[in-house]
Protein backbone atom coordinates (compact mmCIF):
# COMPACT_ATOMS: atom_id res chain seq x y z
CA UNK A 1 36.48 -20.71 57.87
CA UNK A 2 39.67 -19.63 59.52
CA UNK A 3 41.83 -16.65 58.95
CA UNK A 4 45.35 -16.87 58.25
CA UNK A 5 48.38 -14.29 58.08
CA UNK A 6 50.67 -14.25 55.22
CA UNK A 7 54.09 -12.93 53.80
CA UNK A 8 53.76 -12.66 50.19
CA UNK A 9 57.16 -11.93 48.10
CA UNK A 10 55.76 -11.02 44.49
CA UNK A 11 57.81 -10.44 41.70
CA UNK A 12 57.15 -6.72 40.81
CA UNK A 13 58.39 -5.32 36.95
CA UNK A 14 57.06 -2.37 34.97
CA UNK A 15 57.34 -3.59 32.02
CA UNK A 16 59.77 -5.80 29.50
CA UNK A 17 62.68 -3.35 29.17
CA UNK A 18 62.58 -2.41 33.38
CA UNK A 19 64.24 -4.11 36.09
CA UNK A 20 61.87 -6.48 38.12
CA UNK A 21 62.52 -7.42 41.85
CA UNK A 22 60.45 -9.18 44.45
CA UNK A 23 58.08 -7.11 46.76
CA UNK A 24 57.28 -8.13 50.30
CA UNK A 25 53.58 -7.94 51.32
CA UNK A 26 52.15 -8.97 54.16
CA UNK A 27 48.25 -9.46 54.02
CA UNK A 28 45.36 -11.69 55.59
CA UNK A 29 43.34 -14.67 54.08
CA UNK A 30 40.52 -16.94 54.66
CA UNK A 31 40.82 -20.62 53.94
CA UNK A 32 38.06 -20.51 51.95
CA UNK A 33 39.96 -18.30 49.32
CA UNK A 34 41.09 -19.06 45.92
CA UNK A 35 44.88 -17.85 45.03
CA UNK A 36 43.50 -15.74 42.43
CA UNK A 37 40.65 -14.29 44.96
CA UNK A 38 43.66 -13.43 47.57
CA UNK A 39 45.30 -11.52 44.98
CA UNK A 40 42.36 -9.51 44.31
CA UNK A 41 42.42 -8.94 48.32
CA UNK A 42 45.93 -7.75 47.92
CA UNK A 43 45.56 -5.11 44.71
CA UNK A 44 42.32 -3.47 46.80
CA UNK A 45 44.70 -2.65 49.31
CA UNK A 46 47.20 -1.39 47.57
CA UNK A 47 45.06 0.32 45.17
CA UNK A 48 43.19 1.84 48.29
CA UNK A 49 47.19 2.89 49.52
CA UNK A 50 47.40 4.81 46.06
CA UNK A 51 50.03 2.10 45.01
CA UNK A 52 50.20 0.24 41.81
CA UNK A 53 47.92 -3.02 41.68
CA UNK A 54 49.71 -6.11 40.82
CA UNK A 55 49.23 -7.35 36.85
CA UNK A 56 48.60 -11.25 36.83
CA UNK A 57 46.18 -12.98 33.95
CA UNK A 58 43.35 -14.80 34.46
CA UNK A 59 40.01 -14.90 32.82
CA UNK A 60 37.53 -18.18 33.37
CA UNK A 61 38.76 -19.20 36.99
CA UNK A 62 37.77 -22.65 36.18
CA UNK A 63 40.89 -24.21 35.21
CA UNK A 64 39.71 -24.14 31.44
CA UNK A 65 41.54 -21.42 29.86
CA UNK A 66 45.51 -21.51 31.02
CA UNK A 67 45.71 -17.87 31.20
CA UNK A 68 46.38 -18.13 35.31
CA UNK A 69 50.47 -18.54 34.80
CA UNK A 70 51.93 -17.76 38.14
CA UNK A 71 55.10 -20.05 39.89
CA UNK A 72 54.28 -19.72 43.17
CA UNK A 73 56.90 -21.05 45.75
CA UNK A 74 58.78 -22.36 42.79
CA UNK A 75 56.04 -24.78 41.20
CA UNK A 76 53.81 -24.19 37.97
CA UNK A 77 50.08 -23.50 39.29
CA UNK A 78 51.35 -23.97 42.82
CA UNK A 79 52.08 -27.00 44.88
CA UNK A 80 48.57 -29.30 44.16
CA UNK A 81 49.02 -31.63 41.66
CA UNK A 82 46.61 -31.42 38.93
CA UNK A 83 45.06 -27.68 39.75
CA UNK A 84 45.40 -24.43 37.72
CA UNK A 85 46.51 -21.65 40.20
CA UNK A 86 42.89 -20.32 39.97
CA UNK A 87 41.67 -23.49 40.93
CA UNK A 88 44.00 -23.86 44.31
CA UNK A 89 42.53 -22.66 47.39
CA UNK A 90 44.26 -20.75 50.17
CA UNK A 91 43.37 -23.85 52.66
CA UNK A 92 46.78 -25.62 50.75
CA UNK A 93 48.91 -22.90 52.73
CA UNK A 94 49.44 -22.36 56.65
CA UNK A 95 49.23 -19.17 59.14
CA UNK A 96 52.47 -17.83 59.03
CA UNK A 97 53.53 -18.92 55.27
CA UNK A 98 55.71 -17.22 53.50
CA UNK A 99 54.47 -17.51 49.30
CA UNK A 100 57.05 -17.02 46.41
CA UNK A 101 54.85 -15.41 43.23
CA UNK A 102 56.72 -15.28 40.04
CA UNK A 103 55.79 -14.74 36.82
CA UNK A 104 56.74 -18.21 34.08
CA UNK A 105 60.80 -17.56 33.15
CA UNK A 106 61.72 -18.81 29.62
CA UNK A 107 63.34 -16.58 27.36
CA UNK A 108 60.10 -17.24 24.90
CA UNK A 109 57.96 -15.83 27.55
CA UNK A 110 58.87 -12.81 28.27
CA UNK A 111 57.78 -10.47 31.04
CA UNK A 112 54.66 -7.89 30.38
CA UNK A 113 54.67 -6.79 33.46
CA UNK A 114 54.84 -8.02 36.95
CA UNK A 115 53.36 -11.80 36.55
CA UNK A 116 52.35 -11.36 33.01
CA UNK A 117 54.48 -12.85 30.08
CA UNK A 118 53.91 -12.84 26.47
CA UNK A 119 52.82 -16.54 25.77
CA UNK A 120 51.97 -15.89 21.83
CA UNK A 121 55.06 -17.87 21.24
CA UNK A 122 52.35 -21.11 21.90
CA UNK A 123 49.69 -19.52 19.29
CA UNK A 124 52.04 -19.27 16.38
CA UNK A 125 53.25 -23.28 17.69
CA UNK A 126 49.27 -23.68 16.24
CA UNK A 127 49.03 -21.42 13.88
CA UNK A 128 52.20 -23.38 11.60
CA UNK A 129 50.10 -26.38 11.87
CA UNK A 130 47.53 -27.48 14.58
CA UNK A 131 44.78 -27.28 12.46
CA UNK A 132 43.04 -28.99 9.10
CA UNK A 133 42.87 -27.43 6.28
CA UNK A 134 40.32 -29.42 3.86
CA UNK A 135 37.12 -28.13 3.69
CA UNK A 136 34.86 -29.77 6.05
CA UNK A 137 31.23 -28.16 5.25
CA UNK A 138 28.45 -28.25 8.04
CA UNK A 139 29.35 -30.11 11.15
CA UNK A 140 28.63 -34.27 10.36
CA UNK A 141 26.33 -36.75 12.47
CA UNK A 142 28.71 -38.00 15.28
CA UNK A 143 29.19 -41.29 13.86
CA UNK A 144 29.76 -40.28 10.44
CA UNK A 145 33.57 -40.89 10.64
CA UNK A 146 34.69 -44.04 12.09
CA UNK A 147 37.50 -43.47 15.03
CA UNK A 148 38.38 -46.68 17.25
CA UNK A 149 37.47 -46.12 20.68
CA UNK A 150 41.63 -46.15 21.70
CA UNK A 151 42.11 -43.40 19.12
CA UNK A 152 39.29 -41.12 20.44
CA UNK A 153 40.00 -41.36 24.30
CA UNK A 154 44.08 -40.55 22.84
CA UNK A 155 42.88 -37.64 20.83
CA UNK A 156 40.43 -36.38 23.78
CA UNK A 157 43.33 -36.51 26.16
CA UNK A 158 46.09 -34.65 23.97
CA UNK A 159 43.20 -32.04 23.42
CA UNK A 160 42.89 -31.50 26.97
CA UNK A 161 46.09 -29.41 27.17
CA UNK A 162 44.74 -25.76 27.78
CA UNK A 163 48.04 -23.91 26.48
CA UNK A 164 48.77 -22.55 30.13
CA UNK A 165 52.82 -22.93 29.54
CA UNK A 166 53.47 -24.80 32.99
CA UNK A 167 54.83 -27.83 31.14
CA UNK A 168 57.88 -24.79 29.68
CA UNK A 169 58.14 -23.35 33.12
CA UNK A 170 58.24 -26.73 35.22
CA UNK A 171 61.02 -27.72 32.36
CA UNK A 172 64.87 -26.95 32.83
CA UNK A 173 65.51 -26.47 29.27
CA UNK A 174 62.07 -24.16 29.10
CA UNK A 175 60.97 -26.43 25.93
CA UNK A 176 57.48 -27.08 24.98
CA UNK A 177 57.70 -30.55 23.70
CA UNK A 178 54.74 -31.39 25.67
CA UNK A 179 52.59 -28.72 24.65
CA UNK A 180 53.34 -28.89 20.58
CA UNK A 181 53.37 -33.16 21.12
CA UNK A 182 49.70 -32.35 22.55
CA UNK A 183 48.36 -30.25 19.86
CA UNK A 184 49.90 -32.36 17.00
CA UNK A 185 48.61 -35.98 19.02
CA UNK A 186 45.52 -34.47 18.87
CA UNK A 187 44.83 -34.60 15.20
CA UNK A 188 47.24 -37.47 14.52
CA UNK A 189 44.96 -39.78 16.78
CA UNK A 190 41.74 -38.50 13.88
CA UNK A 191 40.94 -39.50 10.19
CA UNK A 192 41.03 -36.12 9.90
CA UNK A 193 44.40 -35.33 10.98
CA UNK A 194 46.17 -38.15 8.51
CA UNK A 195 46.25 -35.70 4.63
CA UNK A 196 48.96 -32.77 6.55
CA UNK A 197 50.31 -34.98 9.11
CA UNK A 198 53.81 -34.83 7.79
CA UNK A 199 53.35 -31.36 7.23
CA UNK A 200 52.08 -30.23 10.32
CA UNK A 201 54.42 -32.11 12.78
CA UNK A 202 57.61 -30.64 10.18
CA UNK A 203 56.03 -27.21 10.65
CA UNK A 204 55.09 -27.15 14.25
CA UNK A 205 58.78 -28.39 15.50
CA UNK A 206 60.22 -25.76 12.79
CA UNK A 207 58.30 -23.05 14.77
CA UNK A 208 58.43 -24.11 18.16
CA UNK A 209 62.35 -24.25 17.22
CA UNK A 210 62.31 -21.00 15.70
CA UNK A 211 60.38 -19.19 19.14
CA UNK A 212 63.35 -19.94 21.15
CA UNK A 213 61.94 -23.14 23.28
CA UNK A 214 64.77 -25.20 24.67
CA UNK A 215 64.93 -29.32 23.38
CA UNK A 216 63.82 -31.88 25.56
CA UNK A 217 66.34 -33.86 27.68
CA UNK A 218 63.17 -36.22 29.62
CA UNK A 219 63.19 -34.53 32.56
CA UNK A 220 59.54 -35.32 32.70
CA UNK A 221 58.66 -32.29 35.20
CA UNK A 222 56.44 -31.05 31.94
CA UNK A 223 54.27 -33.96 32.90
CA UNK A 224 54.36 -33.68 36.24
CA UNK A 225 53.61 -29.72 36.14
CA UNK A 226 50.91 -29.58 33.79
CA UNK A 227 47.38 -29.22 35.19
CA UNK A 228 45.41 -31.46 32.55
CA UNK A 229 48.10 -34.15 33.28
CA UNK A 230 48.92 -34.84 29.60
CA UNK A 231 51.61 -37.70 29.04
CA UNK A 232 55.00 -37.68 27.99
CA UNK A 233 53.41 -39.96 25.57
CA UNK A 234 52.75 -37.51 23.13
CA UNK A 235 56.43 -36.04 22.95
CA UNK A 236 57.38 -39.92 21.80
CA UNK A 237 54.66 -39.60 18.90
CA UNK A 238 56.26 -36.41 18.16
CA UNK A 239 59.26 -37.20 17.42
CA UNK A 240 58.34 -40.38 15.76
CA UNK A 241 56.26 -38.25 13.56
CA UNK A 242 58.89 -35.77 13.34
CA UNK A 243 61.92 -38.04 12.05
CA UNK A 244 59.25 -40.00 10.15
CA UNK A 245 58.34 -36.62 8.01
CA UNK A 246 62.33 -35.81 7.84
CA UNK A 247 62.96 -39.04 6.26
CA UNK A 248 59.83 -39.35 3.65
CA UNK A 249 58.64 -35.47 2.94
CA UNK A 250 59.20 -34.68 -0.29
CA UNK A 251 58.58 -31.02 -1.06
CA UNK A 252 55.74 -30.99 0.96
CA UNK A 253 54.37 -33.89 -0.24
CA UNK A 254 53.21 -36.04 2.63
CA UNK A 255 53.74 -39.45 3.33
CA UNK A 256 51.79 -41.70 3.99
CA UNK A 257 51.61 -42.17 8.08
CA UNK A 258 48.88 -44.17 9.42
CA UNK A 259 47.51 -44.01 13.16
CA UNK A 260 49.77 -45.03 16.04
């Protein structure tokens, strides 16, 4: 375990309608240290000065629910590829580093306060359509429902994406392409997904549209930011699906789309 000396600058803002600006703190870590834990160093000490703590999100620090959205030193979750920013550990950082904490900037996030943004913009994305609607009754035997094997492990990975928003603040335009591809690959990979297909992919764009996300220009940094490494792939079904439903949807009627 080793102990190292740090310069944090940490974007500080009371709340939406305040100015924000960055605060320099200067504080000591172990190795051994999560980020997250190393921020809970840091608001003990100021809470202990009779200063304000800072406000940052978190809740399982396990890398399962995506509520840990810091950019720290300019990169989504940090600079380890892969890893939520509760899951990176103070041993990716030297004695004598100086660390950049900002809160995710897209105009469809905004700031809370300090490091926390409003990311409900991604729940109503799901609520318009990332879901099934038929009634489904008690749970059925595993194997009840047929999937291919290459259908499943597609599904499985588009349903990794944890809804953390790196993939909008990694992206110059600030779109979530990658996020609403994920949750609409998810269920057009299933039987399941196939009756609203159409439907869903017509209203999850329309929503994601209407939020204020920017379009998608294949930068690819969503891919490259986001901590469940979910493909570009999905994006491509998307707007396959997408122009698919704009050419055959009639009313809301869907079309006929099989798996792809």
């Amino acid at each position: 375990m080793s102990e190292m000396q740090l310069t944090l600058r940490i974007w500080r803002q009371a709340g939406p309608d305040a100015n924000g600006a960055f605060q320099t703190i200067k504080t000591t870590a172990h190795d051994h240290m999560s980020f997250l834990e190393m921020l809970d160093v840091v608001n003990e000490g100021l809470i202990g000065d009779g200063e304000e703590p800072i406000a940052f999100d978190h809740d399982c620090r396990e890398g399962i629910c995506g509520s840990c959205a810091l950019m720290i030193n300019g990169a989504a979750h940090g600079p380890r590829r892969a890893t939520t920013a509760c899951q990176l550990h103070m041993r990716a950082f030297a004695d004598g580093d100086e660390i950049v904490i900002e809160p995710w900037r897209a105009s469809a996030f905004p700031v809370i306060r300090d490091l926390v943004v409003d990311r409900t913009a991604l729940d109503r994305i799901i609520a318009a359509g990332g879901f099934i609607s038929a009634p489904t009754g008690s749970a059925p035997d595993g194997n009840a429902v047929q999937v291919a094997k290459v259908d499943a492990e597609r599904a499985m990975d588009a349903a990794a994406c944890i809804g953390c928003g790196a993939c909008v603040a990694a992206c110059p335009n600030a779109s979530a392409m990658l996020f609403t591809g994920a949750k609409a690959a998810h269920l057009a990979h299933l039987p399941q997904g196939q009756a609203e297909r159409s439907r869903r992919v017509l209203a999850m764009v329309g929503m994601m549209d209407e939020a204020g996300f920017g379009g998608c220009t294949n930068f690819g940094e969503c891919q490259s930011a986001c901590p469940k490494e979910i493909s570009i792939d999905n994006i491509a079904l998307l707007n396959r699906d997408w122009l698919r439903a704009t050419l055959t949807d009639r009313g809301g009627h869907d079309a006929a789309v099989g798996v792809m």
